[in-house]
C-alpha atoms as a PDB file:
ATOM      1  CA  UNK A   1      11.512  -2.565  -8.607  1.00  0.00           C
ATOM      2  CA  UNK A   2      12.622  -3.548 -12.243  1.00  0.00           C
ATOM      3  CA  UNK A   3       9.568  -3.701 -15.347  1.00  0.00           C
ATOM      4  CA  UNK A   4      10.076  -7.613 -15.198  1.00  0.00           C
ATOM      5  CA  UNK A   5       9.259  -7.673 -11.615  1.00  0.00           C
ATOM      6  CA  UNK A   6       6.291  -5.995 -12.086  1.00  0.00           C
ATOM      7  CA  UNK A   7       5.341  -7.776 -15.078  1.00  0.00           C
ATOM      8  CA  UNK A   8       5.021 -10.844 -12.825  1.00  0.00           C
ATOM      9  CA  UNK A   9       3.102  -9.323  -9.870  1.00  0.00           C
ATOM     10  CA  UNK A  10       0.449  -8.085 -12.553  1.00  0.00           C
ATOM     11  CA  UNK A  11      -0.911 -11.727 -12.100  1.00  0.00           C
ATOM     12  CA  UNK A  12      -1.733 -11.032  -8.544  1.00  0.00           C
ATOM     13  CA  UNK A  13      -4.771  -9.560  -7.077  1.00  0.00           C
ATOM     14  CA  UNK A  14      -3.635  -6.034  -6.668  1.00  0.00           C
ATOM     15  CA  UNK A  15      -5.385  -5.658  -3.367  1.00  0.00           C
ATOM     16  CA  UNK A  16      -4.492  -9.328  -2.046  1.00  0.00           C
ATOM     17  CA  UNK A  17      -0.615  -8.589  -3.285  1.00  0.00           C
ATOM     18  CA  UNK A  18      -1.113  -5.324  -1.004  1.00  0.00           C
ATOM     19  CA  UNK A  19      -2.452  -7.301   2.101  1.00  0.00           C
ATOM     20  CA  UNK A  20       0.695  -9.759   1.813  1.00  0.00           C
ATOM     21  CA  UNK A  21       3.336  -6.525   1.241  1.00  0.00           C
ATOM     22  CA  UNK A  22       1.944  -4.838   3.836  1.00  0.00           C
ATOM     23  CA  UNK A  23       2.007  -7.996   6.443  1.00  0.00           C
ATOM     24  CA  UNK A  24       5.542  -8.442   5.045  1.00  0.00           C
ATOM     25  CA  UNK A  25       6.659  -4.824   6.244  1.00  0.00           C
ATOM     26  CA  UNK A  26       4.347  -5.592   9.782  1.00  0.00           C
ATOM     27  CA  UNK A  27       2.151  -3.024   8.793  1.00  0.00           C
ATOM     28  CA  UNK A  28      -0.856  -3.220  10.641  1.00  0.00           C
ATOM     29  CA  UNK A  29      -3.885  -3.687   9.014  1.00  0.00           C
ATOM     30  CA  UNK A  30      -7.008  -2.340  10.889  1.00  0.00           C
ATOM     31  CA  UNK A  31      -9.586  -2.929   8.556  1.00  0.00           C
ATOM     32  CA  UNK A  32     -10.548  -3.124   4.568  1.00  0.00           C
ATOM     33  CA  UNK A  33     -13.427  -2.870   2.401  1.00  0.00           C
ATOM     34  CA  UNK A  34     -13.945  -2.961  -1.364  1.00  0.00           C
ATOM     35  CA  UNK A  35     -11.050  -0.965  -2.709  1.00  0.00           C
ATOM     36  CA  UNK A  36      -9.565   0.729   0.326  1.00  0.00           C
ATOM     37  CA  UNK A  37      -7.451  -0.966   3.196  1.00  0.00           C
ATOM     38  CA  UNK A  38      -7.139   1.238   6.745  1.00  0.00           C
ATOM     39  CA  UNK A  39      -3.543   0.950   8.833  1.00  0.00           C
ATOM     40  CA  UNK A  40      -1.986   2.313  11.517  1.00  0.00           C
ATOM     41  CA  UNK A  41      -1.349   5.210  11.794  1.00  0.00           C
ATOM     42  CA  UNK A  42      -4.362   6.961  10.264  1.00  0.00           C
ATOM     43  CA  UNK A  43      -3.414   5.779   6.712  1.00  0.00           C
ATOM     44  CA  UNK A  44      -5.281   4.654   4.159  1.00  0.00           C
ATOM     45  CA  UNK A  45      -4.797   2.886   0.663  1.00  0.00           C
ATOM     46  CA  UNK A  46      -7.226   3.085  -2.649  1.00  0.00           C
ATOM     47  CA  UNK A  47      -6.345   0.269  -4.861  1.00  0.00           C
ATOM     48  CA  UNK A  48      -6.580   2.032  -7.900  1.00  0.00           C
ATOM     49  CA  UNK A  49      -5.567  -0.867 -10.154  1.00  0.00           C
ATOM     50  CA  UNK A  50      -3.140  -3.256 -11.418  1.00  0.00           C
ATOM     51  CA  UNK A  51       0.000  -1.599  -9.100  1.00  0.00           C
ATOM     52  CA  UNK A  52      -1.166   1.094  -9.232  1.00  0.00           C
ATOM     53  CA  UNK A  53      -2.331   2.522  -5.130  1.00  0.00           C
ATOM     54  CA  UNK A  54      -3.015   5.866  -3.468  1.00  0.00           C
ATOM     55  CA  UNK A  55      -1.718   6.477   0.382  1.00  0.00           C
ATOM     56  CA  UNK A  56      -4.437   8.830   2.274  1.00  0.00           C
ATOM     57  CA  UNK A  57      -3.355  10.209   5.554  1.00  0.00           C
ATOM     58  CA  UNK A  58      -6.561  11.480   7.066  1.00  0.00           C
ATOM     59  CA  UNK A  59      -7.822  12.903   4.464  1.00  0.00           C
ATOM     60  CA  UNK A  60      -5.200  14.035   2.693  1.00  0.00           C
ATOM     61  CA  UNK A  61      -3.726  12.550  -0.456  1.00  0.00           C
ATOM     62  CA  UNK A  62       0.089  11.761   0.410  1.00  0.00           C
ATOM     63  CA  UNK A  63       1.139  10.166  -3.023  1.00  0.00           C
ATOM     64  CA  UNK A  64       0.266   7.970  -5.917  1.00  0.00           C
ATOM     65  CA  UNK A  65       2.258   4.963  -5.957  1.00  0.00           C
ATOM     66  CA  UNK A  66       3.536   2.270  -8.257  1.00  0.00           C
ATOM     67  CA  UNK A  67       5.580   0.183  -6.191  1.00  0.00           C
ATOM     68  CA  UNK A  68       4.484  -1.136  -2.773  1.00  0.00           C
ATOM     69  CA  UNK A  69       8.178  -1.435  -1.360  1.00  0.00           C
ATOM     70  CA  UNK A  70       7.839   2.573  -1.472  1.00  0.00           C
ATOM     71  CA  UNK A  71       4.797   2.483  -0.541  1.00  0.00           C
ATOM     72  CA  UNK A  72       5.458   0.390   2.672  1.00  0.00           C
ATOM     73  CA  UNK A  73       8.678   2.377   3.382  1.00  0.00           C
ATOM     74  CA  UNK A  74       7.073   5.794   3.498  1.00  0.00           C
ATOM     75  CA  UNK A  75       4.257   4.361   5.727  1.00  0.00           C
ATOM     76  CA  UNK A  76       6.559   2.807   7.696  1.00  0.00           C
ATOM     77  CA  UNK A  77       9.081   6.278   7.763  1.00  0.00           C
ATOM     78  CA  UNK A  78       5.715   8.302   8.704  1.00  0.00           C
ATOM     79  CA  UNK A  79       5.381   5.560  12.001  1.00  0.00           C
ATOM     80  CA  UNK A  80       8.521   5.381  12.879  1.00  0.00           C
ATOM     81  CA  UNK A  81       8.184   9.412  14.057  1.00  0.00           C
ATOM     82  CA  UNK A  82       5.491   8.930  16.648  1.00  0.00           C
END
């Protein structure tokens, strides 16, 4: 993702902009509450800010991340081996 695309998507609700990615990539969503949306798969994500999320698998810290097409491709990557 290039710095002007994420110049724009700072405008967006980082959590909201994480729902929508994560529908886009059909990413289940099982649950979320305040700053922390459950998926498949055992993962979860902490909406640490503006772009910027942490993937939990369990309860293990997989990864910071600033860019929720990674994000969604190592999620979906992880899946994809069950």
């Amino acid at each position: 993702m290039d710095n002007n695309t994420k110049e724009n998507l700072k405008q967006y609700d980082p959590k909201e902009l994480l729902l929508f990615v994560l529908e886009h990539y059909q990413i289940q969503v099982i649950k979320h509450e305040g700053n922390k949306i459950y998926t498949e798969g055992d993962f979860t994500i902490e909406v640490e800010g503006t772009l910027q999320y942490k993937l939990w698998w369990k309860e293990w810290v997989v990864a910071p991340f600033d860019d929720l097409d990674t994000l969604c491709a190592n999620i979906n990557m992880e899946l994809s081996r069950d």
